[in-house]
C-alpha atoms as a PDB file:
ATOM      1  CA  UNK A   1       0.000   0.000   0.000  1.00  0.00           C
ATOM      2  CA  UNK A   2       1.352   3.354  -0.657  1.00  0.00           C
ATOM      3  CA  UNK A   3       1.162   6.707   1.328  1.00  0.00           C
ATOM      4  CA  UNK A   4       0.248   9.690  -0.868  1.00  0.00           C
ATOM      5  CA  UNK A   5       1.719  12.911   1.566  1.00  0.00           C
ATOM      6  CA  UNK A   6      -0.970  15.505   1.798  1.00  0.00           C
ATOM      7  CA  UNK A   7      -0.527  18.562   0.022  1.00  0.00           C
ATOM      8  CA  UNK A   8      -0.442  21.992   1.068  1.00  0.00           C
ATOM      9  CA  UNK A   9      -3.003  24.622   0.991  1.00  0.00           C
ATOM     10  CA  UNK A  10      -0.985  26.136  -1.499  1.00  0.00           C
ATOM     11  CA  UNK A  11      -0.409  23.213  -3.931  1.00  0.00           C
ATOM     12  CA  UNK A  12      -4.251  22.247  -3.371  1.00  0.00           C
ATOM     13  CA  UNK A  13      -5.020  25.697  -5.120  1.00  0.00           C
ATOM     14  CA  UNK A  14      -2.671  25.573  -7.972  1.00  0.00           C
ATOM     15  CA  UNK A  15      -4.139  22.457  -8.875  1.00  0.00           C
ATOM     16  CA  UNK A  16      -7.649  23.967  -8.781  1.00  0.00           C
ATOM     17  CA  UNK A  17      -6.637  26.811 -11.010  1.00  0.00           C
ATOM     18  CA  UNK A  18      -4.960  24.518 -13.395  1.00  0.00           C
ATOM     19  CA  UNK A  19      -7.948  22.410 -13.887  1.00  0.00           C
ATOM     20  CA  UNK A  20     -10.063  25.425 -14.240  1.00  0.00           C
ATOM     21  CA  UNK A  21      -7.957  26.607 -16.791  1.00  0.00           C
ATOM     22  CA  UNK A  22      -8.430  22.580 -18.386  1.00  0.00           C
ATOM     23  CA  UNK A  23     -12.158  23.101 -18.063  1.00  0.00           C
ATOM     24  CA  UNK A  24     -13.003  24.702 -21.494  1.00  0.00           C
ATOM     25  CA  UNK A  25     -16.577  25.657 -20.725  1.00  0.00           C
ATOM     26  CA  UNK A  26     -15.054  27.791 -17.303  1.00  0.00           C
ATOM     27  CA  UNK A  27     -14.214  31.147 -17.520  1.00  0.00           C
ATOM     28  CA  UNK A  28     -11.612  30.949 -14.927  1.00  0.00           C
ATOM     29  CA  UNK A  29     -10.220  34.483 -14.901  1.00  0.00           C
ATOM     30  CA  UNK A  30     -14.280  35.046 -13.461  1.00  0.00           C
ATOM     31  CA  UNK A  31     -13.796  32.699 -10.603  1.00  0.00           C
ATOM     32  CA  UNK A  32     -11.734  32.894  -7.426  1.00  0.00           C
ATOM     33  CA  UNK A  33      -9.893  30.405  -5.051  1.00  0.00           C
ATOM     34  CA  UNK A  34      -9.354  30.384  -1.596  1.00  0.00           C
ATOM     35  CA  UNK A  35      -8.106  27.071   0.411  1.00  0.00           C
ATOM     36  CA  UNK A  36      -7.842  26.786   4.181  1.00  0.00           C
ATOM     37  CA  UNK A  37      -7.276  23.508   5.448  1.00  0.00           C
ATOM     38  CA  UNK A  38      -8.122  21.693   2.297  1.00  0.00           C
ATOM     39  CA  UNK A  39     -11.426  23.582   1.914  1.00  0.00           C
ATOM     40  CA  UNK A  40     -11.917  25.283  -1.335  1.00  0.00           C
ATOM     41  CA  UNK A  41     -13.835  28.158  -1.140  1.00  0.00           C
ATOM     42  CA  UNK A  42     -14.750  29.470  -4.621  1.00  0.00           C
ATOM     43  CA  UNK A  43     -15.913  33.499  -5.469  1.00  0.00           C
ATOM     44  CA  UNK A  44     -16.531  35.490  -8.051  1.00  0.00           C
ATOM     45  CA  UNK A  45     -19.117  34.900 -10.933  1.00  0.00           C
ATOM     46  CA  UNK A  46     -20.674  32.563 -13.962  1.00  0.00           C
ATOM     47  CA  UNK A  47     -22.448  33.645 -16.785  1.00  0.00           C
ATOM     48  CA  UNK A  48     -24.882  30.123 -16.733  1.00  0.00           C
ATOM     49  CA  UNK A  49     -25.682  27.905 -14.086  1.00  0.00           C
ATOM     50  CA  UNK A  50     -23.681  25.187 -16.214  1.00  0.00           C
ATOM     51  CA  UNK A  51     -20.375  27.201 -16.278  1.00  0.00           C
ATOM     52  CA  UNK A  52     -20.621  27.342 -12.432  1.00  0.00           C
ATOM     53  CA  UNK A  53     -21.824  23.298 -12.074  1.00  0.00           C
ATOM     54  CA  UNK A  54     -18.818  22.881 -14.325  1.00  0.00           C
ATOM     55  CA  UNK A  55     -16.278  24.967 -11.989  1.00  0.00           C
ATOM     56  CA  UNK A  56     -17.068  22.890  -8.524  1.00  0.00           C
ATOM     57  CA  UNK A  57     -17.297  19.608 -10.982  1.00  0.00           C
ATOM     58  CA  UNK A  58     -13.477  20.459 -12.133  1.00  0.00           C
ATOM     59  CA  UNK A  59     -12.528  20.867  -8.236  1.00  0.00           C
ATOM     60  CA  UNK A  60     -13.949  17.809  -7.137  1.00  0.00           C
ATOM     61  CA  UNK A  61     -11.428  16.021  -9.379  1.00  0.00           C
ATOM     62  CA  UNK A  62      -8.368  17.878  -7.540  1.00  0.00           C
ATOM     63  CA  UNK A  63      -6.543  15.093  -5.018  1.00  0.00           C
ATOM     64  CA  UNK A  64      -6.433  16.963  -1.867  1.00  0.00           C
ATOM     65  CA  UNK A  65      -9.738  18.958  -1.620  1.00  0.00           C
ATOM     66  CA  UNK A  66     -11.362  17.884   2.005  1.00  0.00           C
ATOM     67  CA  UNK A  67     -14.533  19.937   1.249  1.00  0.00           C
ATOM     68  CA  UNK A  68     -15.410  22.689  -1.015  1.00  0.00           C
ATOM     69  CA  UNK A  69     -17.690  25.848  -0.573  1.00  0.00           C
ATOM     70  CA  UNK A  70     -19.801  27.081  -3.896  1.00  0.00           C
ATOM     71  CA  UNK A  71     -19.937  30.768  -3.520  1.00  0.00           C
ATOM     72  CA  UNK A  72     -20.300  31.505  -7.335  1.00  0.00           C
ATOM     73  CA  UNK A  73     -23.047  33.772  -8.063  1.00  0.00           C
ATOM     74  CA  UNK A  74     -24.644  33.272 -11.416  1.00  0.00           C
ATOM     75  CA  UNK A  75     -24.693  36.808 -13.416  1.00  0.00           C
ATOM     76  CA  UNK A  76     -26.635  36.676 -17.136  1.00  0.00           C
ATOM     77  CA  UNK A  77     -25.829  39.275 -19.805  1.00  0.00           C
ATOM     78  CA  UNK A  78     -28.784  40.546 -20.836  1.00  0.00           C
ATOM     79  CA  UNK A  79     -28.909  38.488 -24.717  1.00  0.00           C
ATOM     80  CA  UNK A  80     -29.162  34.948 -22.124  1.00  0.00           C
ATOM     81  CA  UNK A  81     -32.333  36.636 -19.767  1.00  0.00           C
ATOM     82  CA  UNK A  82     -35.119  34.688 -20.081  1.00  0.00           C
ATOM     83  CA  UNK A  83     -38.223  35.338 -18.545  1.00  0.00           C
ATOM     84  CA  UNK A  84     -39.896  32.238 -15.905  1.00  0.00           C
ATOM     85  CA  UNK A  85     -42.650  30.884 -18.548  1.00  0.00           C
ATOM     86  CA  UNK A  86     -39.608  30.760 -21.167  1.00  0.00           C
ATOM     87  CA  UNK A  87     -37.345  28.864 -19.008  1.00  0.00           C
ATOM     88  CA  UNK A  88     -40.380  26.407 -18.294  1.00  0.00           C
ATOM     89  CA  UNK A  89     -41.536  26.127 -21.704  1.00  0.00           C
ATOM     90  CA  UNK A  90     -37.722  25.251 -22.541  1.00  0.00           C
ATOM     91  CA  UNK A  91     -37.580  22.412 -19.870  1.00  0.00           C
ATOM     92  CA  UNK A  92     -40.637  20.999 -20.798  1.00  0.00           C
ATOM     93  CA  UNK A  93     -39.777  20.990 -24.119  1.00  0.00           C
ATOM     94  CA  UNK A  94     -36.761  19.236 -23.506  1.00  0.00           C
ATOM     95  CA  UNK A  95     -38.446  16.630 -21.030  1.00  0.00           C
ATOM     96  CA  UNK A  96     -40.529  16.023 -23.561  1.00  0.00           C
ATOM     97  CA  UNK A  97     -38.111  14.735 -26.378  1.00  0.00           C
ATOM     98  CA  UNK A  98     -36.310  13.327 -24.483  1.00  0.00           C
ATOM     99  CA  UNK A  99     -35.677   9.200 -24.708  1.00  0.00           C
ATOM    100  CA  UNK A 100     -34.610   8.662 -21.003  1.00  0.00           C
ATOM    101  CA  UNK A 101     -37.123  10.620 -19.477  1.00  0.00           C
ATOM    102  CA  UNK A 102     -40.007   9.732 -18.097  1.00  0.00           C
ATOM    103  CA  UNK A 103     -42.488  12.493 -19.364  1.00  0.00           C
ATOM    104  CA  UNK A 104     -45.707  11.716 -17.246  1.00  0.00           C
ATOM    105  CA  UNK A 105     -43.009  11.596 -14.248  1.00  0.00           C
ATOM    106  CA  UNK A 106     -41.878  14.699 -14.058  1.00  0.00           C
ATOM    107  CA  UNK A 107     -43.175  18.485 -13.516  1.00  0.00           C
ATOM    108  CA  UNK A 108     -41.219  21.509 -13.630  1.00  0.00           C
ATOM    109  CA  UNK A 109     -41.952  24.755 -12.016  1.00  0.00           C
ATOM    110  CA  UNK A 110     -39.686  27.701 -12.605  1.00  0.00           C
ATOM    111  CA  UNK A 111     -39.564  30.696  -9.934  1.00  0.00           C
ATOM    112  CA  UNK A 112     -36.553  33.626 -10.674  1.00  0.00           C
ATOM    113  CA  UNK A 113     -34.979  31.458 -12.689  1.00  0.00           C
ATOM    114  CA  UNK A 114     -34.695  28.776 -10.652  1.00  0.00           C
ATOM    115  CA  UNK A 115     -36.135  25.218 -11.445  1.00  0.00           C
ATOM    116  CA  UNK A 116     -37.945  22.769  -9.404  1.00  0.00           C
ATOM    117  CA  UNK A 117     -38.118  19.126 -10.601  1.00  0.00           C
ATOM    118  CA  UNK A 118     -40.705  17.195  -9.051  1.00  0.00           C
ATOM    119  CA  UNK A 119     -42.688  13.586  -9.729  1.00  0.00           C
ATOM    120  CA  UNK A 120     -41.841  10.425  -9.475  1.00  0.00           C
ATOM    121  CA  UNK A 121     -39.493   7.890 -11.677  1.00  0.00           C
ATOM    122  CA  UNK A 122     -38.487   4.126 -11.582  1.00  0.00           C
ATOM    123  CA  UNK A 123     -34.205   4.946 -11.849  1.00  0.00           C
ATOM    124  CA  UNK A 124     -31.810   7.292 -10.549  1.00  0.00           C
ATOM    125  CA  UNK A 125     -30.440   7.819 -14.504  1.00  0.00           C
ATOM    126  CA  UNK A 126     -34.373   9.292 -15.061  1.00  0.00           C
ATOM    127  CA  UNK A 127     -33.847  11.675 -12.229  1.00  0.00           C
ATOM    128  CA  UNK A 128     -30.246  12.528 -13.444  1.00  0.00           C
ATOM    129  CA  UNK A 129     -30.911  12.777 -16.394  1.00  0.00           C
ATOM    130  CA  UNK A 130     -34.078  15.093 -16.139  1.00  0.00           C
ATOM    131  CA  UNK A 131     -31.761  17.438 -13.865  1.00  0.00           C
ATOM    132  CA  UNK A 132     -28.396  17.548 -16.406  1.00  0.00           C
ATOM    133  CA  UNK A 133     -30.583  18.510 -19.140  1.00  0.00           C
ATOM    134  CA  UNK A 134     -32.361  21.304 -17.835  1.00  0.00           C
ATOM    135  CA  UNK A 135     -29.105  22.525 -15.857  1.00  0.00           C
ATOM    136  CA  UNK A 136     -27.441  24.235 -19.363  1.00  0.00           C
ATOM    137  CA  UNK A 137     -30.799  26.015 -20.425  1.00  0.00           C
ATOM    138  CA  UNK A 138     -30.329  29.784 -20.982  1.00  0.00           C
ATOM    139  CA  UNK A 139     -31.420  32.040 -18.128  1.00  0.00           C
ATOM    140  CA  UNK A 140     -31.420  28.855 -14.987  1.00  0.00           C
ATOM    141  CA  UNK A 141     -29.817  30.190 -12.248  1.00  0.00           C
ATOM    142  CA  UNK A 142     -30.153  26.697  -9.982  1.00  0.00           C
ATOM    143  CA  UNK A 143     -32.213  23.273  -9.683  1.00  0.00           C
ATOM    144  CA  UNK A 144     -33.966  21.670  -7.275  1.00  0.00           C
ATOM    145  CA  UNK A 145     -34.280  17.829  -8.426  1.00  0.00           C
ATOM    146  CA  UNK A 146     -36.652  16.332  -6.170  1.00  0.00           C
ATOM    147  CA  UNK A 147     -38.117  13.974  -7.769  1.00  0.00           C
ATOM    148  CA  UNK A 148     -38.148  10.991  -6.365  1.00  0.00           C
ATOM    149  CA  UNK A 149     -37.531   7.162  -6.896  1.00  0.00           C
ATOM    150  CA  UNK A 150     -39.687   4.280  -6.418  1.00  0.00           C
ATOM    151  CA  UNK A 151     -38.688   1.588  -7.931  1.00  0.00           C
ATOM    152  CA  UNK A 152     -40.722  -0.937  -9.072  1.00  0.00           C
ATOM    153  CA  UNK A 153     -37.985  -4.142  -8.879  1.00  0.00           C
ATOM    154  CA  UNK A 154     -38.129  -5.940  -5.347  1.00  0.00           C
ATOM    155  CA  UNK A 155     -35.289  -4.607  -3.010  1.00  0.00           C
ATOM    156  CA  UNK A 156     -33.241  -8.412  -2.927  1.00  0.00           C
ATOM    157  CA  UNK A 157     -29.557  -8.342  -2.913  1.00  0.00           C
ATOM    158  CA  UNK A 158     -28.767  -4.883  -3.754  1.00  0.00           C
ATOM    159  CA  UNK A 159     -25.999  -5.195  -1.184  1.00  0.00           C
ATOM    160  CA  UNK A 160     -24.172  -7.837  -2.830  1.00  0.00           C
ATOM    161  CA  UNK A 161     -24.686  -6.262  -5.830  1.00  0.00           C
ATOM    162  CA  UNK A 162     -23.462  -2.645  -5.102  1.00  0.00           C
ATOM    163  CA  UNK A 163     -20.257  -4.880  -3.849  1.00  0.00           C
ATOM    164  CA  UNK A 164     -19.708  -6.435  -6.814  1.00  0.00           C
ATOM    165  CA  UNK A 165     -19.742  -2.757  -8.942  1.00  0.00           C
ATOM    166  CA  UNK A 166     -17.522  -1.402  -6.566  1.00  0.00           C
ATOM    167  CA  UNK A 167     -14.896  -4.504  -7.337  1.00  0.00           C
ATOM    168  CA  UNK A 168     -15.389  -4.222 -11.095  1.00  0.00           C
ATOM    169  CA  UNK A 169     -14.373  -0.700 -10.848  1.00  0.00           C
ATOM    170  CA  UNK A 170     -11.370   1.013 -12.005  1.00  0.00           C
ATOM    171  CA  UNK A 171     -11.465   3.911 -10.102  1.00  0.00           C
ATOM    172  CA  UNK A 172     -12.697   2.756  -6.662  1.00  0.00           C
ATOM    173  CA  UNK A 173     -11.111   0.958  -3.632  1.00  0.00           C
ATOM    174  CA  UNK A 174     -13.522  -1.708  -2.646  1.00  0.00           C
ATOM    175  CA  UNK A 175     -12.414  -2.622   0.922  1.00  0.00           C
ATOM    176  CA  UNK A 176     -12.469   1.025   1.393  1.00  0.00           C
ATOM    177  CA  UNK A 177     -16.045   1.330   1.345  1.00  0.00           C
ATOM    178  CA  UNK A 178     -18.867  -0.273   3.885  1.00  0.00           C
ATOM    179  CA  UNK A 179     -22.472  -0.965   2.185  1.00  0.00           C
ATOM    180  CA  UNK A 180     -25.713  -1.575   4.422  1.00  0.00           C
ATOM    181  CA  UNK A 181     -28.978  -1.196   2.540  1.00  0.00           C
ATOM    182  CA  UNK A 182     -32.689  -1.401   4.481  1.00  0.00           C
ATOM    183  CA  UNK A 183     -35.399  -1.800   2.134  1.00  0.00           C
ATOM    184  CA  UNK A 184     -34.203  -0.237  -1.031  1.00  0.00           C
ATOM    185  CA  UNK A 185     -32.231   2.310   1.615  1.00  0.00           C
ATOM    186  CA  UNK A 186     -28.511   2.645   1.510  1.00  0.00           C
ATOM    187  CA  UNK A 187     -25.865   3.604   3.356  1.00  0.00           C
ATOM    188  CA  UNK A 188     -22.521   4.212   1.963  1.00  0.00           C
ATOM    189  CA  UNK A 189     -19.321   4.748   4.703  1.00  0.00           C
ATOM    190  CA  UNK A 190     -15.691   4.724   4.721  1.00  0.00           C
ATOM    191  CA  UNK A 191     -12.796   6.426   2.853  1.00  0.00           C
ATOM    192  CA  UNK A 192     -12.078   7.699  -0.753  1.00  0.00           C
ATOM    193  CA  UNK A 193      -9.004   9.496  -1.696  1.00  0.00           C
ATOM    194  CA  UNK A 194     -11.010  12.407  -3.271  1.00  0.00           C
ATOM    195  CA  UNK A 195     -14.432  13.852  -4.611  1.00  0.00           C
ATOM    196  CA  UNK A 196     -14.394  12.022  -7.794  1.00  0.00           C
ATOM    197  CA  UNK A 197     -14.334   8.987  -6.206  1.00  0.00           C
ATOM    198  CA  UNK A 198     -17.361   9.799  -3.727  1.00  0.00           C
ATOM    199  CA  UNK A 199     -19.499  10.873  -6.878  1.00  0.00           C
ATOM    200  CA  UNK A 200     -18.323   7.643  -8.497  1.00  0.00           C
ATOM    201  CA  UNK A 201     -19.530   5.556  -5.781  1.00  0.00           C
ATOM    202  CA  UNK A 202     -22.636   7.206  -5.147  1.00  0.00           C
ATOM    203  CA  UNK A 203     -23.593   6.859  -8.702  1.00  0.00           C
ATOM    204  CA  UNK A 204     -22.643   3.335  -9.036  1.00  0.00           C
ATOM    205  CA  UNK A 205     -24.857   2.567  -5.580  1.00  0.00           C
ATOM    206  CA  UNK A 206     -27.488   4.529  -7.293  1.00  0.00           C
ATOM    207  CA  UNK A 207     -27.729   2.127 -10.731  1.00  0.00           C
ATOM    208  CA  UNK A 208     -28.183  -0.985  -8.335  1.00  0.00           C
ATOM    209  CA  UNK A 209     -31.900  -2.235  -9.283  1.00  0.00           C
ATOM    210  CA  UNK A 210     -34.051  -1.971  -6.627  1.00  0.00           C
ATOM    211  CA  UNK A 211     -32.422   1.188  -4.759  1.00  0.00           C
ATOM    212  CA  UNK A 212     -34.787   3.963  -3.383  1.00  0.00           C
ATOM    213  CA  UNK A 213     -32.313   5.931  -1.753  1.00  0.00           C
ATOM    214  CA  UNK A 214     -28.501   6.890  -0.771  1.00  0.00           C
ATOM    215  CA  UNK A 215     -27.001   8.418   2.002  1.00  0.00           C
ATOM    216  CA  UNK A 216     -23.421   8.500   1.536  1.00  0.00           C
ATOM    217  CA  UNK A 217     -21.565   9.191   4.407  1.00  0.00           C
ATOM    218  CA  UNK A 218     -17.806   8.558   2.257  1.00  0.00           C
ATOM    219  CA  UNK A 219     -15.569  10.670   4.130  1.00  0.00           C
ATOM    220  CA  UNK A 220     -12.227  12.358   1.528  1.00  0.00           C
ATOM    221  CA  UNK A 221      -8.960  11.612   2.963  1.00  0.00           C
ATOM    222  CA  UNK A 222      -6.211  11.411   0.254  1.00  0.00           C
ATOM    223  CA  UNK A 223      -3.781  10.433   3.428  1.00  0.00           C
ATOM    224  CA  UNK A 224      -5.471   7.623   4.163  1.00  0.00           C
ATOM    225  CA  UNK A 225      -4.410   5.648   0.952  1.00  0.00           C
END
């Protein structure tokens, strides 16, 4: 097993700022960086809600980051305003074409810009997929994605199976990572070495047939590999 020496608050936000810079669809000289402690804090403004999804996306992938703090504000120009009813028309529209969405499952409401998914779906790709789609529309300045999941496959084995993903994959440590599920419910604990790798496992809980829910409760500690 190898140790991986933590890196400085310093180092931490070099990275960050060199994978903004990778990040084609982030403005980075927009966006600020402050790290204390292995928190990123990041300032300063987007000119979409998907430009500022993008910028914490790009610092999740940073070895190193403990936890990060989104304090982007979202700033239009005034050729991407777009009044409520044309940002709802927009995401129904899109709902409605598309092939992984469920289109008597979900309802959108749209209130200064922001949008609130709600309804009900069989899969955790539905609800994703419903919520990455409307994210890059012109003039949404956040989402609220609560629809929820009921699926309609019987709960059995999900553990086992969630185990098995997690050995099959590339980018996770297995034996890192405790699984208890409760009726469709579960609970993900233990160590990753950074944010990637929580998303990762989240998402590969998440495509288990069967699941309902996940809490994860992965805790970052790049030391700890």
């Amino acid at each position: 097993m190898s140790t991986i020496t933590s890196k400085s608050d310093t180092e931490i936000k070099n990275d960050v700022l060199s994978e903004l810079k990778y990040e084609p669809r982030v403005k980075v000289t927009d966006i600020g960086v402050l790290v204390k402690d292995g928190t990123v804090t990041l300032n300063g403004f987007a000119t979409s809600y998907g430009e500022k999804w993008d910028a914490v996306k790009a610092v999740k992938r940073i070895a190193g980051v403990k936890a990060i703090a989104d304090d982007i504000e979202v700033k239009f120009p005034d050729t991407l305003r777009r009044d409520d009813g044309d940002i709802a028309t927009a995401a129904a529209n899109l709902i409605a074409w598309s092939t992984t969405i469920p289109k008597e499952g979900v309802q959108v409401t749209v209130s200064q810009g922001r949008i609130t998914l709600e309804g009900q779906v069989e899969w955790w790709y539905q609800k994703a997929a419903a919520e990455d789609g409307v994210r890059y529309l012109t003039g949404v300045n956040g989402v609220s994605n609560r629809i929820t999941i009921k699926p309609r496959v019987t709960p059995t084995k999900i553990e086992e199976a969630i185990q098995a993903a997690f050995e099959r994959s590339a980018v996770l440590d297995a034996k890192k990572i405790e699984v208890e599920t409760s009726s469709g419910k579960v609970t993900l604990t233990g160590t990753v070495r950074n944010y990637a790798e929580w998303d990762e496992a989240e998402q590969v809980a998440w495509a288990a047939p069967g699941v309902s829910s996940v809490h994860n409760e992965l805790t970052v500690d790049s030391a700890w590999y």
